[in-house]
Protein backbone atom coordinates (compact mmCIF):
# COMPACT_ATOMS: atom_id res chain seq x y z
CA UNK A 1 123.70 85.75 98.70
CA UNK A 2 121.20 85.10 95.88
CA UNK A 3 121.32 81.51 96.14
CA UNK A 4 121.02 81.71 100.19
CA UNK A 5 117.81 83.74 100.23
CA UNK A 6 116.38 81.67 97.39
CA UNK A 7 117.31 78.54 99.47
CA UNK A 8 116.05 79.72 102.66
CA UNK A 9 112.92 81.26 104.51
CA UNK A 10 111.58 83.50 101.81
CA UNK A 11 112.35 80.85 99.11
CA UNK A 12 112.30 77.29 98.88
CA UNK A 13 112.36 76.68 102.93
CA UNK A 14 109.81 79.45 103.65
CA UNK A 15 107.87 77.95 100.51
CA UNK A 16 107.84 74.12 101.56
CA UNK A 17 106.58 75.07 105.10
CA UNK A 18 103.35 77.46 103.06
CA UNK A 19 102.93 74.24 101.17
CA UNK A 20 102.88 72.17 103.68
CA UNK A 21 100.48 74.18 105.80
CA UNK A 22 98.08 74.69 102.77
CA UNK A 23 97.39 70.54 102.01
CA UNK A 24 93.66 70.13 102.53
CA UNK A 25 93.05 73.26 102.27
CA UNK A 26 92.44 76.04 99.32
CA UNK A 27 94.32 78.35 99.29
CA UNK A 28 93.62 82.05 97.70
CA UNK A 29 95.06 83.10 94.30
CA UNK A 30 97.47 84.98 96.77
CA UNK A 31 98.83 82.38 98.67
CA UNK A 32 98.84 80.09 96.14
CA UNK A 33 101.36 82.44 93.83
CA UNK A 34 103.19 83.11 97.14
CA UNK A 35 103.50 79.53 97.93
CA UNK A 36 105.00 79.00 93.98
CA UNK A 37 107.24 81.95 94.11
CA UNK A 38 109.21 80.63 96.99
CA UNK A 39 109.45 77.53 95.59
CA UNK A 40 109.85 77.58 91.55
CA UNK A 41 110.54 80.90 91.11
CA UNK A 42 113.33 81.52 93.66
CA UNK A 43 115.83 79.49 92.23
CA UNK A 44 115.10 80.71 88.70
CA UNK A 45 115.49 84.29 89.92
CA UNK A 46 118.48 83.17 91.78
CA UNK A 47 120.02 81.73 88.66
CA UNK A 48 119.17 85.20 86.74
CA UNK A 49 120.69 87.33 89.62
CA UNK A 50 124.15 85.63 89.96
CA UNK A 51 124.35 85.96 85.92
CA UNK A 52 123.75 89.31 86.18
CA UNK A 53 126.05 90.25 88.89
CA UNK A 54 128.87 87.87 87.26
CA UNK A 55 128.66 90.26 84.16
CA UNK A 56 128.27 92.72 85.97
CA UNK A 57 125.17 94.35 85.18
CA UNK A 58 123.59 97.65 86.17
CA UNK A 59 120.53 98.24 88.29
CA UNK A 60 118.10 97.82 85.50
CA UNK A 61 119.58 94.62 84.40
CA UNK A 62 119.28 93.22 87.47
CA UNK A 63 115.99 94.54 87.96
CA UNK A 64 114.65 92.86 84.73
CA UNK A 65 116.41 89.56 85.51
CA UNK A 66 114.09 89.42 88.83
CA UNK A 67 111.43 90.10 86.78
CA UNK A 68 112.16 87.44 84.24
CA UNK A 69 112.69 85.17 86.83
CA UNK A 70 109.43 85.60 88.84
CA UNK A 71 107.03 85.23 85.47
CA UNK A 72 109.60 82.34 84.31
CA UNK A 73 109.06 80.20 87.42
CA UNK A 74 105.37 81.00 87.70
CA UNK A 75 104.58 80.04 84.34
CA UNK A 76 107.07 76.73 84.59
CA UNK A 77 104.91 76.09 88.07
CA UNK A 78 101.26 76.18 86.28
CA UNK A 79 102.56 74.31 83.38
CA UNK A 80 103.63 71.67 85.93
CA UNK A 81 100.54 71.82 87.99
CA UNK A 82 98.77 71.24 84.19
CA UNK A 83 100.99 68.47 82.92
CA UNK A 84 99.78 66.43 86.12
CA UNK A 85 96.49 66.11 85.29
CA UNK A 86 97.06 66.38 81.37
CA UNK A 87 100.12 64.12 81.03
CA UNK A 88 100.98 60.28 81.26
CA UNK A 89 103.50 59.24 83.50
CA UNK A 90 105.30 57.89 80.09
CA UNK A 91 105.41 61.21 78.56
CA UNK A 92 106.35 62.58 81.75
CA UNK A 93 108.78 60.38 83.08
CA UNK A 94 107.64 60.46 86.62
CA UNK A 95 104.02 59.47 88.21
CA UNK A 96 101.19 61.92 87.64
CA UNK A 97 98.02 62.74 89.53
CA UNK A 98 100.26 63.66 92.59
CA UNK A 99 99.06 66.57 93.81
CA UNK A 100 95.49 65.47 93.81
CA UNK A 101 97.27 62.45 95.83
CA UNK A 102 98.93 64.65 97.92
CA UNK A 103 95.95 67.30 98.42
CA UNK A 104 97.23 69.98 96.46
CA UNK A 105 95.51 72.70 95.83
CA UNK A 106 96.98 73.95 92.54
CA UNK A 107 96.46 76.86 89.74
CA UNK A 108 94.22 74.07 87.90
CA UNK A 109 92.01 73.89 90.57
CA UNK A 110 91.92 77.41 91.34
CA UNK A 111 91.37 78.21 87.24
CA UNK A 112 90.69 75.20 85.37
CA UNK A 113 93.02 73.71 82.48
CA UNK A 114 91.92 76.71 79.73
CA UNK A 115 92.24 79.35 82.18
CA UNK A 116 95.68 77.99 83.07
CA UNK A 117 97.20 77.76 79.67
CA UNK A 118 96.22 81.55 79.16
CA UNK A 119 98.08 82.25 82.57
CA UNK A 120 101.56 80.36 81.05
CA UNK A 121 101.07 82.72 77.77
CA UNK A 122 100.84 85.49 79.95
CA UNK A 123 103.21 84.92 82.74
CA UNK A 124 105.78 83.68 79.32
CA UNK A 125 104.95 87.34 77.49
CA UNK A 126 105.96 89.23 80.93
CA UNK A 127 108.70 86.78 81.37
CA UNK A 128 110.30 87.66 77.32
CA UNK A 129 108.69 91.64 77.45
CA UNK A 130 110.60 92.25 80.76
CA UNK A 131 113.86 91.72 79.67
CA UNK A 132 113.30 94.06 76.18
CA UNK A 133 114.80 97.07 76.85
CA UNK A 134 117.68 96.26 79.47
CA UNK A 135 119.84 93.32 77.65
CA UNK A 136 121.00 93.91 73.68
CA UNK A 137 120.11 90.35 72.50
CA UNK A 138 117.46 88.27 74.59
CA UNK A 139 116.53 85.84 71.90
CA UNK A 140 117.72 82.96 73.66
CA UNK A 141 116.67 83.75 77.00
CA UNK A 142 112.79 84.53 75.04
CA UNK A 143 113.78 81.44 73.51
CA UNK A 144 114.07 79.28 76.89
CA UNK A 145 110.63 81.38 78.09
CA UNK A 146 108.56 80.21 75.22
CA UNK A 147 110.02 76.23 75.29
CA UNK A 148 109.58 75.91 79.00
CA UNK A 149 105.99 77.40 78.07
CA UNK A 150 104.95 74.28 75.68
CA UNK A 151 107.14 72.13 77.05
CA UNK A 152 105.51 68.03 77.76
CA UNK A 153 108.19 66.80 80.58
């Protein structure tokens, strides 16, 4: 069930057809996030969900899995949407400078590179602060937050 609704109209489906619709256009800090949440975060949240109901997990668990998910994918998206105009294709392994190719309007536009980065250290602290008082250990799962944070591909 997780993976269906992150697959479908209020995730990646429903996500691709706000993208679409936004090209050429800028969109608000609200549709933008909206747009990004269907498509990075859903799968990330799905990912968390179906780990949490495999073990089992209460309520809260679950709850803070969502929430890890959702500031996860964000942050992963605005780190992407920075490594295009930052990055080399080299370093990144696939051609940059799409989305201005593509007319995307993306977090860097909206904020600017500085602005951005602050965003992925704030999105990565809600991400690693979220899951604090519902698992026992979370250091690798803080771990994964902060690496995806920094990360160059």
């Amino acid at each position: 069930r997780s993976l269906s609704r992150a697959a479908g109209l209020r995730g990646i489906c429903g996500g691709q057809a706000l993208d679409i619709a936004a090209e050429g256009k800028e969109p608000t800090l609200q549709e933008l996030t909206e747009i990004h949440k269907r498509k990075t975060a859903a799968l990330i949240i799905a990912a968390c969900e179906i780990g949490v109901y495999y073990a089992d997990g209460s309520p809260e668990q679950l709850k803070a899995a969502r929430a890890y998910g959702e500031a996860l994918g964000l942050a992963f998206q605005i780190q992407d949407d920075v490594l295009d105009v930052t990055s080399t294709e080299e370093e990144l392994g696939k051609p940059i400078g799409s989305d201005k190719d593509n007319h995307k309007f993306t977090f860097v536009n909206l904020y600017g590179l500085d602005r951005c980065r602050e965003i992925i250290e704030e999105e990565t602290s809600l991400a690693c602060n979220s899951l604090e008082d519902a698992f026992n250990d979370v250091s690798f799962l803080s771990w994964l937050a902060r690496y995806l944070s920094g990360r160059t591909k």
